[in-house]
Protein backbone atom coordinates (compact mmCIF):
# COMPACT_ATOMS: atom_id res chain seq x y z
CA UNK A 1 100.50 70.10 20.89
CA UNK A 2 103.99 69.95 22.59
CA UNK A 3 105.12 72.78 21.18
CA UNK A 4 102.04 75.05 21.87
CA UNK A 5 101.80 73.69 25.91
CA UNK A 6 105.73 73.96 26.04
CA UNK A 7 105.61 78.05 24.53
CA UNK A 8 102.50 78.40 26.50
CA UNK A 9 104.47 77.45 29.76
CA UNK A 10 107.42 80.03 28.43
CA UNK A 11 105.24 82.86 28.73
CA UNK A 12 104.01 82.04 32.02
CA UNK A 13 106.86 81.29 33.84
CA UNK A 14 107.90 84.77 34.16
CA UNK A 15 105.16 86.22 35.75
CA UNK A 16 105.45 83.71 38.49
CA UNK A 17 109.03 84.83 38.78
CA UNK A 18 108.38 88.23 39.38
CA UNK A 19 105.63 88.09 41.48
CA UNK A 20 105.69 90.77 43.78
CA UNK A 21 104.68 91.75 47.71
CA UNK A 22 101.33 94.10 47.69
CA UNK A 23 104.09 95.63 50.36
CA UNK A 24 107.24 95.72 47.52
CA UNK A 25 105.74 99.12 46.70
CA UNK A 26 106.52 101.14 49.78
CA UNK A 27 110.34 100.30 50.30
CA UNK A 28 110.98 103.30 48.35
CA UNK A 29 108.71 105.75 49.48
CA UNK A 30 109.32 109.01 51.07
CA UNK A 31 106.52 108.54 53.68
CA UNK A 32 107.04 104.86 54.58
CA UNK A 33 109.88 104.27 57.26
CA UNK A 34 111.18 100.62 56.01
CA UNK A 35 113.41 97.70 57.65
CA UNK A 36 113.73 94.41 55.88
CA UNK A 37 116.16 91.92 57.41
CA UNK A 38 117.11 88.77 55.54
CA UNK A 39 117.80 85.38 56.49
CA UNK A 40 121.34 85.83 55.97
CA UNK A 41 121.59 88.36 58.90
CA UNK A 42 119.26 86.84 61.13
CA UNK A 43 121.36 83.01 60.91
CA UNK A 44 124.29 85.43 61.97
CA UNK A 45 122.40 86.15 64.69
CA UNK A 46 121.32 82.99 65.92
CA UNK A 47 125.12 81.69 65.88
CA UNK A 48 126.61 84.84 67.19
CA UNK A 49 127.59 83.18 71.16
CA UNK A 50 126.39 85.18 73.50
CA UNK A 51 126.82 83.81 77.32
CA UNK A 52 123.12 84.55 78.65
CA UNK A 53 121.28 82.99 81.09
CA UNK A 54 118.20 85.03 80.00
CA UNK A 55 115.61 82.03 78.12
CA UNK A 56 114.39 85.34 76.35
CA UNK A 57 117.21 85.87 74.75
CA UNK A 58 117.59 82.07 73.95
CA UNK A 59 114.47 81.57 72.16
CA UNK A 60 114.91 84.53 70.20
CA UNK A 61 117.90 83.50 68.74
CA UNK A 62 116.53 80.00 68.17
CA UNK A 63 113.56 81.61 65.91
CA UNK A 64 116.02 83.09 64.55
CA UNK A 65 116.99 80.15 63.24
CA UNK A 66 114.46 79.76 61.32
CA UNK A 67 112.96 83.09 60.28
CA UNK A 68 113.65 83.79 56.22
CA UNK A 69 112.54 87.29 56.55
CA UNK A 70 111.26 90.35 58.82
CA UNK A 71 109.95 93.22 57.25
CA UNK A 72 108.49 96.46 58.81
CA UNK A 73 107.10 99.45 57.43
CA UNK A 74 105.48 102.39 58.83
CA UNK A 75 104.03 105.67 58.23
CA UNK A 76 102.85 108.89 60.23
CA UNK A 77 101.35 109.99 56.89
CA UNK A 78 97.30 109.31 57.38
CA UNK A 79 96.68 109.17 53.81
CA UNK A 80 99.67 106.52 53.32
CA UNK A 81 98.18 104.74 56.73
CA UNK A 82 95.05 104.39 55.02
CA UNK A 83 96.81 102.76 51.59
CA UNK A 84 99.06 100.91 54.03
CA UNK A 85 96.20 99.04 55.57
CA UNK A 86 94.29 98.41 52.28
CA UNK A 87 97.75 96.42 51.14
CA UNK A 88 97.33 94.47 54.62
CA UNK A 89 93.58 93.29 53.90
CA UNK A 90 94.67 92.53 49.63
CA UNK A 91 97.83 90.79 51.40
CA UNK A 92 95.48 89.04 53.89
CA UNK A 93 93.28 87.58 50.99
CA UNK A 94 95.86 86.62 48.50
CA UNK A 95 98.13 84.84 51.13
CA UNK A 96 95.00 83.42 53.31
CA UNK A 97 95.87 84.34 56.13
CA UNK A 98 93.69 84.06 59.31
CA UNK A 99 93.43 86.01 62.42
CA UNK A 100 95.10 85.03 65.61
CA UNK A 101 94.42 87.94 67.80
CA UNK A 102 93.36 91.44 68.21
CA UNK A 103 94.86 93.70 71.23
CA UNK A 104 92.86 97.12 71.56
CA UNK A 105 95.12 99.58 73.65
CA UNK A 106 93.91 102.92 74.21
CA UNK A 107 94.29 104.45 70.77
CA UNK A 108 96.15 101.36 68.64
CA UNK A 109 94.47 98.25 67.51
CA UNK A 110 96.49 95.83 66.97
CA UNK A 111 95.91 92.67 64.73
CA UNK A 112 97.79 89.77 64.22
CA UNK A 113 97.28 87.19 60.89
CA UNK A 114 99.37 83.84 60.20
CA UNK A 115 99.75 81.43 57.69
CA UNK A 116 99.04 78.33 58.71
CA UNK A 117 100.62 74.56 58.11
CA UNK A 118 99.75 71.29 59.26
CA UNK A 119 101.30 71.47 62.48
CA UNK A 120 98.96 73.89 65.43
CA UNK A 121 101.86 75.12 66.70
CA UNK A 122 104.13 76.36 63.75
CA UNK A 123 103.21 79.07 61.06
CA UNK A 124 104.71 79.58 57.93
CA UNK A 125 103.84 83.87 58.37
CA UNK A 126 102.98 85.72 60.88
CA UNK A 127 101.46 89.39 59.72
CA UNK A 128 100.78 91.85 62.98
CA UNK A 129 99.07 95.47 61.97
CA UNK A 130 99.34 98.12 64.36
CA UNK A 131 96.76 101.40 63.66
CA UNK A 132 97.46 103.80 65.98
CA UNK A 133 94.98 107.08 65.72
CA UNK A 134 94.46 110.04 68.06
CA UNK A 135 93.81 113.89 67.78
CA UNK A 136 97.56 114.06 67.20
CA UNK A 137 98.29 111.72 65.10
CA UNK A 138 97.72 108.63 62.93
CA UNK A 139 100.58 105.70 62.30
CA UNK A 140 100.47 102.56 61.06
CA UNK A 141 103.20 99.72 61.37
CA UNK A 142 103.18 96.21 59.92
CA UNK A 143 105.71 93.70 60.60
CA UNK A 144 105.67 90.84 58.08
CA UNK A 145 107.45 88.00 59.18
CA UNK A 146 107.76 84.57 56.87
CA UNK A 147 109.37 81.63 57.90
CA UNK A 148 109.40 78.58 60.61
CA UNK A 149 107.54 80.19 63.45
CA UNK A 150 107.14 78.42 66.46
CA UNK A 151 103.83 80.24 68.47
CA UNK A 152 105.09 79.66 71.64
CA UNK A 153 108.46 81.61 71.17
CA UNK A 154 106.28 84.35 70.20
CA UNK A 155 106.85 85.85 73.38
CA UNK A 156 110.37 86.33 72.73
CA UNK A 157 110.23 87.89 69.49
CA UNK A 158 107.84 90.45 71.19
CA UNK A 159 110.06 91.17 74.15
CA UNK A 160 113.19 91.81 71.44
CA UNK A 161 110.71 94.08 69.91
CA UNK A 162 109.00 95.76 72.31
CA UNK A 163 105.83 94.92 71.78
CA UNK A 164 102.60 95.14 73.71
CA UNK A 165 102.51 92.51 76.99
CA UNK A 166 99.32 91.20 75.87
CA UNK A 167 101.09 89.35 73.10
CA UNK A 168 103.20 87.44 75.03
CA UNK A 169 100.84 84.75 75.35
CA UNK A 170 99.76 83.72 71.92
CA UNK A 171 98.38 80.54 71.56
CA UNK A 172 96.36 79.17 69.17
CA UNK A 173 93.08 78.79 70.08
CA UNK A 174 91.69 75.38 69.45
């Protein structure tokens, strides 16, 4: 009986260990724009010493700290838009992730998901999906970012990444 639960764990194992991002699939495509920064760069960052007076600039380099990873793809491509955003509800389900907030601006929705833990004001992820559509043109961005994540820094992250004002006040709503 060992033997069998032992082998049985054997096979297993490996499918854990190659378990992949819904997201894995568009680093390499043509019609996908990617960036993926690892921890390793981003610790550089938050010990790089840079004489600022700017709080901005300090909490961003103090999430820094403690960001693993920060991913972003996007795509002009409508049909890939489309895919794009069916990845971001599969990735929603299998990571349950909840919303936080939605900002509608004009032609872009934007939506932002985290993963929770026990503490209100930390998340382990922290998924936003932009959809931007017009007569022009249709693009979709998602930023995936895993780690410590301190809500109330938020702000600085969005300022360091130009991102829509509306943001800079997320809370979590109790």
């Amino acid at each position: 009986m060992k033997k069998v639960l032992a082998t049985l764990c054997l096979a297993i194992l490996p499918i854990f260990a190659i378990a992949q991002s819904v997201f894995d699939k568009y680093e390499n495509s043509k019609d996908v724009a990617t960036v993926s920064i690892g921890k390793g760069l981003l610790k550089l960052a938050s010990h790089i010493d840079i004489e600022t007076d700017d709080p901005e600039v300090k909490d961003f380099l103090n999430l820094a700290k403690n960001i693993d990873e920060i991913k972003v793809y996007v795509t002009e491509k409508s049909s890939v838009a489309a895919d794009l955003s069916h990845a971001v509800k599969v990735h929603l389900k299998e990571r349950r992730l909840e919303s936080l907030m939605k900002v509608k601006d004009k032609d872009a929705i934007i939506n932002f998901y985290v993963k929770n833990t026990n503490n209100d004001e930390i998340v382990k992820e922290l998924l936003m999906h932009v959809e931007h559509r017009d007569s022009h043109r249709t693009e979709s961005v998602v930023v995936n970012i895993t780690g410590k994540i301190e809500l109330e820094k938020i702000g600085a992250l969005v300022n360091q990444l130009n991102l829509p004002e509306e943001v800079k006040e997320v809370k979590r709503s109790k």
